[in-house]
Protein backbone atom coordinates (compact mmCIF):
# COMPACT_ATOMS: atom_id res chain seq x y z
CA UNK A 1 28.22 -3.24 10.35
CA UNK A 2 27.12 -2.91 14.07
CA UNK A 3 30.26 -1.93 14.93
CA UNK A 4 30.54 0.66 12.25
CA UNK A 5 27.13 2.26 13.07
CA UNK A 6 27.75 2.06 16.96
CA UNK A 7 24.27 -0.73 16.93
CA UNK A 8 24.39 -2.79 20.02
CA UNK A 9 23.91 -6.41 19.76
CA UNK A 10 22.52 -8.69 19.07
CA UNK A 11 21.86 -8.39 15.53
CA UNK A 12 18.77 -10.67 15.14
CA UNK A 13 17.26 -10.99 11.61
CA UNK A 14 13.48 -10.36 11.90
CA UNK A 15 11.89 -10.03 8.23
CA UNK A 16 12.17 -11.86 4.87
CA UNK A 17 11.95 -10.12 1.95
CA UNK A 18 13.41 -8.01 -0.52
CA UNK A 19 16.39 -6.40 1.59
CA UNK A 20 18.19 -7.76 4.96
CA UNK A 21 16.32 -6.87 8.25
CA UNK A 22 17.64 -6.69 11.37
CA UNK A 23 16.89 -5.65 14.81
CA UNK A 24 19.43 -4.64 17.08
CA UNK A 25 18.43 -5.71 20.29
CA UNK A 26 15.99 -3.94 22.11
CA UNK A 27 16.75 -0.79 19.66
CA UNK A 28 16.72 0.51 16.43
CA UNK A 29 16.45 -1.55 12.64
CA UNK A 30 18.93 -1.95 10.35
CA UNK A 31 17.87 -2.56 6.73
CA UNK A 32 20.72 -3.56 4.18
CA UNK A 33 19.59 -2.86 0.51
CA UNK A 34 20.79 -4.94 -2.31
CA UNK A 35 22.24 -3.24 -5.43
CA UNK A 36 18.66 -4.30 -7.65
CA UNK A 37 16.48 -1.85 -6.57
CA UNK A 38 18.06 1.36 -6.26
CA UNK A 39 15.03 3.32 -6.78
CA UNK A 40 13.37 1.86 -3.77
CA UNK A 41 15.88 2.94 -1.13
CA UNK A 42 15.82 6.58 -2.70
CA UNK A 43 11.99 6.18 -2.33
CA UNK A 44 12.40 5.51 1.44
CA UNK A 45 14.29 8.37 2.49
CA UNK A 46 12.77 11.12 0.11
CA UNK A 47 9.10 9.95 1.61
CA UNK A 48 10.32 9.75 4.90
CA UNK A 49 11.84 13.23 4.80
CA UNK A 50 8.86 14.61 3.12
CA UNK A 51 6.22 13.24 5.63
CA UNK A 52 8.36 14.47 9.01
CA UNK A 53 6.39 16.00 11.39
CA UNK A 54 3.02 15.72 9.14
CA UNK A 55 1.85 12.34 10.09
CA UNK A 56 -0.92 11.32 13.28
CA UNK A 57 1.16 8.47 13.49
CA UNK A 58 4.70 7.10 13.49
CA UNK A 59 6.87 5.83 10.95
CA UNK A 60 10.48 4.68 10.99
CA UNK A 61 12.97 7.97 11.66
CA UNK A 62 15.93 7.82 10.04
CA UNK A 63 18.76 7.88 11.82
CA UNK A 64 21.50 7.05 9.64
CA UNK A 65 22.32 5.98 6.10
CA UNK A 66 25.53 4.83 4.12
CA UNK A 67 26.94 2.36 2.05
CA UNK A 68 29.01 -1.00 2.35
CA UNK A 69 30.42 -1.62 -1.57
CA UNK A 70 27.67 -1.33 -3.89
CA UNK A 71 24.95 -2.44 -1.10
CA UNK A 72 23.40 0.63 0.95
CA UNK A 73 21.94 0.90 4.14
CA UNK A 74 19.55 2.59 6.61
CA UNK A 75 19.50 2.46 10.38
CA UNK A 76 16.06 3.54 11.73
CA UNK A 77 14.44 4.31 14.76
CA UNK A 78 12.07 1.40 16.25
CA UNK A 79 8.20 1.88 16.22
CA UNK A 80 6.41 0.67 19.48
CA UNK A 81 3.47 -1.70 18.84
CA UNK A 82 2.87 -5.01 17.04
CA UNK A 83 1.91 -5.95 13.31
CA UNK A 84 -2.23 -6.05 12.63
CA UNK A 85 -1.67 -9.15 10.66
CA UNK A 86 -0.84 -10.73 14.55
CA UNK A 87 -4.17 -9.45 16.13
CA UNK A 88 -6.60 -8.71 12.94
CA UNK A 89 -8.47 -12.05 13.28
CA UNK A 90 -9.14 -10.97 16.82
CA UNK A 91 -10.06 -7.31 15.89
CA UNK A 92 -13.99 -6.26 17.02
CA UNK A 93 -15.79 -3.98 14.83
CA UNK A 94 -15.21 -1.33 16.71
CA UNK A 95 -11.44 -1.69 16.33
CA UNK A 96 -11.83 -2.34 12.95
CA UNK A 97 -13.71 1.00 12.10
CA UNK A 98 -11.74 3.05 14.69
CA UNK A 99 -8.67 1.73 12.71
CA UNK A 100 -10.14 2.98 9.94
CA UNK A 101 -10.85 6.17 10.84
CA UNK A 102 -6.96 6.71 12.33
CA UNK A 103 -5.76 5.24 8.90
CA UNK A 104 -7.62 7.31 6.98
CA UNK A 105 -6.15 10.21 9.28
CA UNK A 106 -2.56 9.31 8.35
CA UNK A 107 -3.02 8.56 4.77
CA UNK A 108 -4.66 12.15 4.36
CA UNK A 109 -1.67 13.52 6.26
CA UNK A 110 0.61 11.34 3.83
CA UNK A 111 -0.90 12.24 0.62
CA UNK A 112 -0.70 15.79 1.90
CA UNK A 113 3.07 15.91 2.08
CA UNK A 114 4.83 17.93 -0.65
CA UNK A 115 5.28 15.43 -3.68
CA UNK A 116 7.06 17.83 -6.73
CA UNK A 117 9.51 15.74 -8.28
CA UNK A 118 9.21 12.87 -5.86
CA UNK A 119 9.28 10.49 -8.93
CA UNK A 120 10.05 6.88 -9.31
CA UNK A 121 11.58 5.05 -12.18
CA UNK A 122 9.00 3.86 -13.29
CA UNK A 123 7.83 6.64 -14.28
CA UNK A 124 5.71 9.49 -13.41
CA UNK A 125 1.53 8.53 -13.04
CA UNK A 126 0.76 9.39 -16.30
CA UNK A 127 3.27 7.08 -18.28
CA UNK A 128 2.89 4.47 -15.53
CA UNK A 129 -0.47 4.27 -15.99
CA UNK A 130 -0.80 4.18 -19.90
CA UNK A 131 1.45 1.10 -19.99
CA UNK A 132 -0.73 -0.19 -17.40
CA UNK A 133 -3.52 0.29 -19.83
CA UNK A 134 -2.46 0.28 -23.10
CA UNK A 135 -0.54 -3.08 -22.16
CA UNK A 136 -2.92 -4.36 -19.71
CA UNK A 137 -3.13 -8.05 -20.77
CA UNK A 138 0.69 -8.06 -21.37
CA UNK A 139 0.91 -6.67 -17.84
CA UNK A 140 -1.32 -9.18 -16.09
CA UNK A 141 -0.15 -12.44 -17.98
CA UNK A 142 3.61 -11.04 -17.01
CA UNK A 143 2.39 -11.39 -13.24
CA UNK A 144 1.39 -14.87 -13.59
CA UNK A 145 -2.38 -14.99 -14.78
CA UNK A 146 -3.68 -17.75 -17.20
CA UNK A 147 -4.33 -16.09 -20.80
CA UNK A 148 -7.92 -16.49 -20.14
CA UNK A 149 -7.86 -14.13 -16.99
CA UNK A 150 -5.58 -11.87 -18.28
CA UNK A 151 -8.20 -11.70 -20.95
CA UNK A 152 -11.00 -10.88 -18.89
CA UNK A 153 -9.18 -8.35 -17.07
CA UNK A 154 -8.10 -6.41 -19.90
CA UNK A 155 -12.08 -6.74 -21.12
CA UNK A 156 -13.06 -5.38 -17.59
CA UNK A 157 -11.00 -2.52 -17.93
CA UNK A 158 -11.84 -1.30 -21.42
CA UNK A 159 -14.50 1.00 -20.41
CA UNK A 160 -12.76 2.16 -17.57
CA UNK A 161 -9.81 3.57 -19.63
CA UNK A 162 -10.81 7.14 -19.83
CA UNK A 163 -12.11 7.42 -16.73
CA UNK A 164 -8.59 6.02 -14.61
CA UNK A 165 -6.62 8.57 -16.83
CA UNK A 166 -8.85 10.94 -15.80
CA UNK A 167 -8.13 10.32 -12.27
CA UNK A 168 -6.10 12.00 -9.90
CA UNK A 169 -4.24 14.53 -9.49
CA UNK A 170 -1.56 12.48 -8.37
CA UNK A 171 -0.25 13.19 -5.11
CA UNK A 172 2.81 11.30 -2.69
CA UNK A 173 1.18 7.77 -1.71
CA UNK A 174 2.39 4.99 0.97
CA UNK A 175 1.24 2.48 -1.56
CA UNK A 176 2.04 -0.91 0.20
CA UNK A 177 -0.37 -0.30 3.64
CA UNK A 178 -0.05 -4.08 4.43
CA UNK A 179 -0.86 -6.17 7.39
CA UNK A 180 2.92 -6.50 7.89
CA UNK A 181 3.37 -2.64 7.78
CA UNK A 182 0.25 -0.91 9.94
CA UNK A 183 1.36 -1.20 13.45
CA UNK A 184 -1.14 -1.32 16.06
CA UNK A 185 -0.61 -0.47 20.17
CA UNK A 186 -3.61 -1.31 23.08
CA UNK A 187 -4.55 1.77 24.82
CA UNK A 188 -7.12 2.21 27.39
CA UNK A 189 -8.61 -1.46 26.47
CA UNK A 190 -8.47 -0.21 22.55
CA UNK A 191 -6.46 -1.04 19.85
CA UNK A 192 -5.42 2.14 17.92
CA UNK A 193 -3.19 2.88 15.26
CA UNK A 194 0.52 3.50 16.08
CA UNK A 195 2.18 4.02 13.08
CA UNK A 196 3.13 2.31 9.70
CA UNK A 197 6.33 0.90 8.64
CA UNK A 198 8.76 0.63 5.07
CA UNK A 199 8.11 4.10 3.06
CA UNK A 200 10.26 1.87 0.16
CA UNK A 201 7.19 1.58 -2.53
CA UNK A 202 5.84 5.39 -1.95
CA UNK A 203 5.33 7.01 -5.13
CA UNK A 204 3.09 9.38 -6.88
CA UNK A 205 -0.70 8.88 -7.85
CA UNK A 206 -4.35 9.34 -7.02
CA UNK A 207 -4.98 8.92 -3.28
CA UNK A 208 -7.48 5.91 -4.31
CA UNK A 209 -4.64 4.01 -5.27
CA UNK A 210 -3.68 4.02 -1.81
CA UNK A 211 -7.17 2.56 -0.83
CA UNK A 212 -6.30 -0.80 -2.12
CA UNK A 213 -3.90 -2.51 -0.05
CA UNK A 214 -5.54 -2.06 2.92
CA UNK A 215 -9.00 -2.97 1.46
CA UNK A 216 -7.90 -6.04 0.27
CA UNK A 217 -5.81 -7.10 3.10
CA UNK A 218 -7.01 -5.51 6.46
CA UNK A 219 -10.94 -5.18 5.73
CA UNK A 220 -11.63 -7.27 2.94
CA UNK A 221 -15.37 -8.00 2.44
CA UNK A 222 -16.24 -5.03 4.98
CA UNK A 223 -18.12 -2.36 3.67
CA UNK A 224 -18.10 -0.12 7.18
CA UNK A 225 -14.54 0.17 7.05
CA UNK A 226 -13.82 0.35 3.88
CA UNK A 227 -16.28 3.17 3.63
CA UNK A 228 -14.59 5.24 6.56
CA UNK A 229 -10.90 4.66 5.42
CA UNK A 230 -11.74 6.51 2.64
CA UNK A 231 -14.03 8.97 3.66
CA UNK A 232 -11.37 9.87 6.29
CA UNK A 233 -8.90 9.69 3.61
CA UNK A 234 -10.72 12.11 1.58
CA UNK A 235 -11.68 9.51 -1.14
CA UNK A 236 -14.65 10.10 -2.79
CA UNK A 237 -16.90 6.87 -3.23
CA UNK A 238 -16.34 4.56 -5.74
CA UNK A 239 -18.60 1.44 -6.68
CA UNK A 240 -17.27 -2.13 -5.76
CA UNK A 241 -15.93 -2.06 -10.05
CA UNK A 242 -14.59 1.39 -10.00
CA UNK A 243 -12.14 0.07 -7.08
CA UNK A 244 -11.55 -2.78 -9.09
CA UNK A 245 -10.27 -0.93 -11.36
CA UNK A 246 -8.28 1.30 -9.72
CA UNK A 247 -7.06 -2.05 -7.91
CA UNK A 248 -5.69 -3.49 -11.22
CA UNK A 249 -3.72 -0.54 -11.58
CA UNK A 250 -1.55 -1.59 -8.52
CA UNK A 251 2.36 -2.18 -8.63
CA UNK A 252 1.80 -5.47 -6.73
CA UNK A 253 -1.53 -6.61 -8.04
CA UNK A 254 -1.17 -10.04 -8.55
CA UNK A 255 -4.72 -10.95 -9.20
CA UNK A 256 -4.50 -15.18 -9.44
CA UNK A 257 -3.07 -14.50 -6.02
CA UNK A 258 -4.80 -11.28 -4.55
CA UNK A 259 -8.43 -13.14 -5.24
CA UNK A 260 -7.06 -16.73 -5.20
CA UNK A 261 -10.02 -17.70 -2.76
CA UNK A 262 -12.22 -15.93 -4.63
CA UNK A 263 -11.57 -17.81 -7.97
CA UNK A 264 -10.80 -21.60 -6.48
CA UNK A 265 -14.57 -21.04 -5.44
CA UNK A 266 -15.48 -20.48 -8.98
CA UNK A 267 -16.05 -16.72 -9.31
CA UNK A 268 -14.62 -15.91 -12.74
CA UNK A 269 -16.43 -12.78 -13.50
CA UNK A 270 -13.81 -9.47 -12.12
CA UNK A 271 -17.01 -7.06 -11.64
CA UNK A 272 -18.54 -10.29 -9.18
CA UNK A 273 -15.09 -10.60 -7.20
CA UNK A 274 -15.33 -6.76 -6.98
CA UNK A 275 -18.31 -6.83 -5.65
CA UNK A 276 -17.30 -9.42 -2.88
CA UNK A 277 -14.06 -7.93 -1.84
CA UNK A 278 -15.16 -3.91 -2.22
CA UNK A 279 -18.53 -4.10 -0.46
CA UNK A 280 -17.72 -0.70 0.60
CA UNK A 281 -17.76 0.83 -2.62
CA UNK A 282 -20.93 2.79 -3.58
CA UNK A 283 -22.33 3.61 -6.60
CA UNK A 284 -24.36 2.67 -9.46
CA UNK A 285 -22.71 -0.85 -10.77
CA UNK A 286 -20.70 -0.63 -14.03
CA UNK A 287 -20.42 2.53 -13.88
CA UNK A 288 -17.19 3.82 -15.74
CA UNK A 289 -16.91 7.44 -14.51
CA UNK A 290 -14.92 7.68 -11.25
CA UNK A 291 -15.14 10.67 -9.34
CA UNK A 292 -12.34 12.71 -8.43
CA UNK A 293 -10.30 12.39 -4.86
């Protein structure tokens, strides 16, 4: 393969996960796709070529793409700076909410990017999101909850069920704004945004859907930030159980996992672990109707 796409050496694996990562010495990534999840490499290069040139920050160019048998692959273009998850315990915050405010930037800039037809498959928002809600205990015991939380979650969503369809319009999303994919450089004695990494899970949907990865894993429990990503995103506010609820519409939620702290110190109620991990969110509590992005 590093012959084939002229790669010089060595090939040093560098991620775990879903595909084969590999950085090619001091250059660019190659990322070898396994047969399973078509959809997602299709996902990658669409977003990427929809977001070139529109983004405040930097995400992997794509510099070439084939196939080896039924497995396909993507050489990209390295992206100075190092992972948040390596520095974010160190973070002031002032980093945090300058961080914030650059995320925000992109993630505007993202979910302005043309989106017609950019569909995944499964499915567009609409029918996405009724299974997620017409099948929401099904859903959440399928991703590992106890009966008894899936049980509570589907009760916490009830009243929220006209309100999320009502949500929207639905527009091209990053969706997966982890600590392992916001990449962070030091400038002038400031850490700053420097781009974001793996367009493989973009889809379409609100913008507030795109709120939740990053509140739960880079400013969890902090209301300043949380309240600035999406104000610079162009989110309206939502109260701590409005995000919830958007939250539980996520791909990847996971919630015996996302809020495992959360419920091995013996918070059971969802609108009380809301309210501890989306201080940011404003609003009157309980409130079903969520405003428009």
């Amino acid at each position: 393969m590093a012959e084939r796409c002229r790669l010089p050496r060595p090939l040093v694996r560098k991620v775990e996960g879903s595909n084969l990562v590999f950085r090619a010495g001091d250059g660019p990534w190659l990322k070898i796709c396994p047969p399973y999840w078509p959809d997602a490499f299709d996902a990658e290069v669409r977003a990427t070529a929809a977001v070139q040139g529109r983004l405040p920050a930097r995400v992997p160019d794509i510099l070439e793409t084939g196939a080896l048998e039924d497995w396909r692959f993507l050489v990209t273009a390295h992206v100075p700076g190092v992972q948040i998850q390596s520095v974010l315990p160190a973070l002031s915050d002032a980093d945090l909410d300058r961080i914030a405010d650059e995320l925000g930037a992109f993630m505007a800039a993202f979910h302005a990017a043309p989106s017609v037809g950019f569909e995944r498959a499964f499915g567009p928002w609409p029918v996405y999101l009724d299974n997620a809600l017409t099948n929401a205990r099904a859903v959440h015991l399928g991703r590992g909850n106890s009966p008894e939380v899936a049980d509570r979650i589907a009760a916490f969503l009830s009243p929220y069920d006209n309100a999320l369809r009502a949500l929207g319009p639905p527009v091209l999303i990053h969706a997966d704004l982890t600590d392992e994919h916001v990449m962070l450089e030091r400038a002038g004695g400031r850490w700053r945004l420097a781009g974001v990494l793996d367009l493989a899970d973009a889809m379409t949907a609100p913008a507030a859907l795109d709120l939740i990865a990053p509140f739960v894993g880079l400013f969890r429990g902090r209301a300043a930030p949380q309240r600035r990503l999406a104000a610079a995103a162009g989110v309206a506010p939502l109260s701590p159980e409005q995000v919830m609820a958007v939250a539980l519409q996520h791909r990847f939620m996971h919630f015996h996992d996302w809020f495992a702290s959360e419920l091995a110190g013996g918070m059971v109620d969802v609108g009380e672990i809301a309210r501890a991990i989306f201080p940011g969110g404003q609003g009157t509590r309980h409130q079903p109707a969520i405003v428009r992005s």
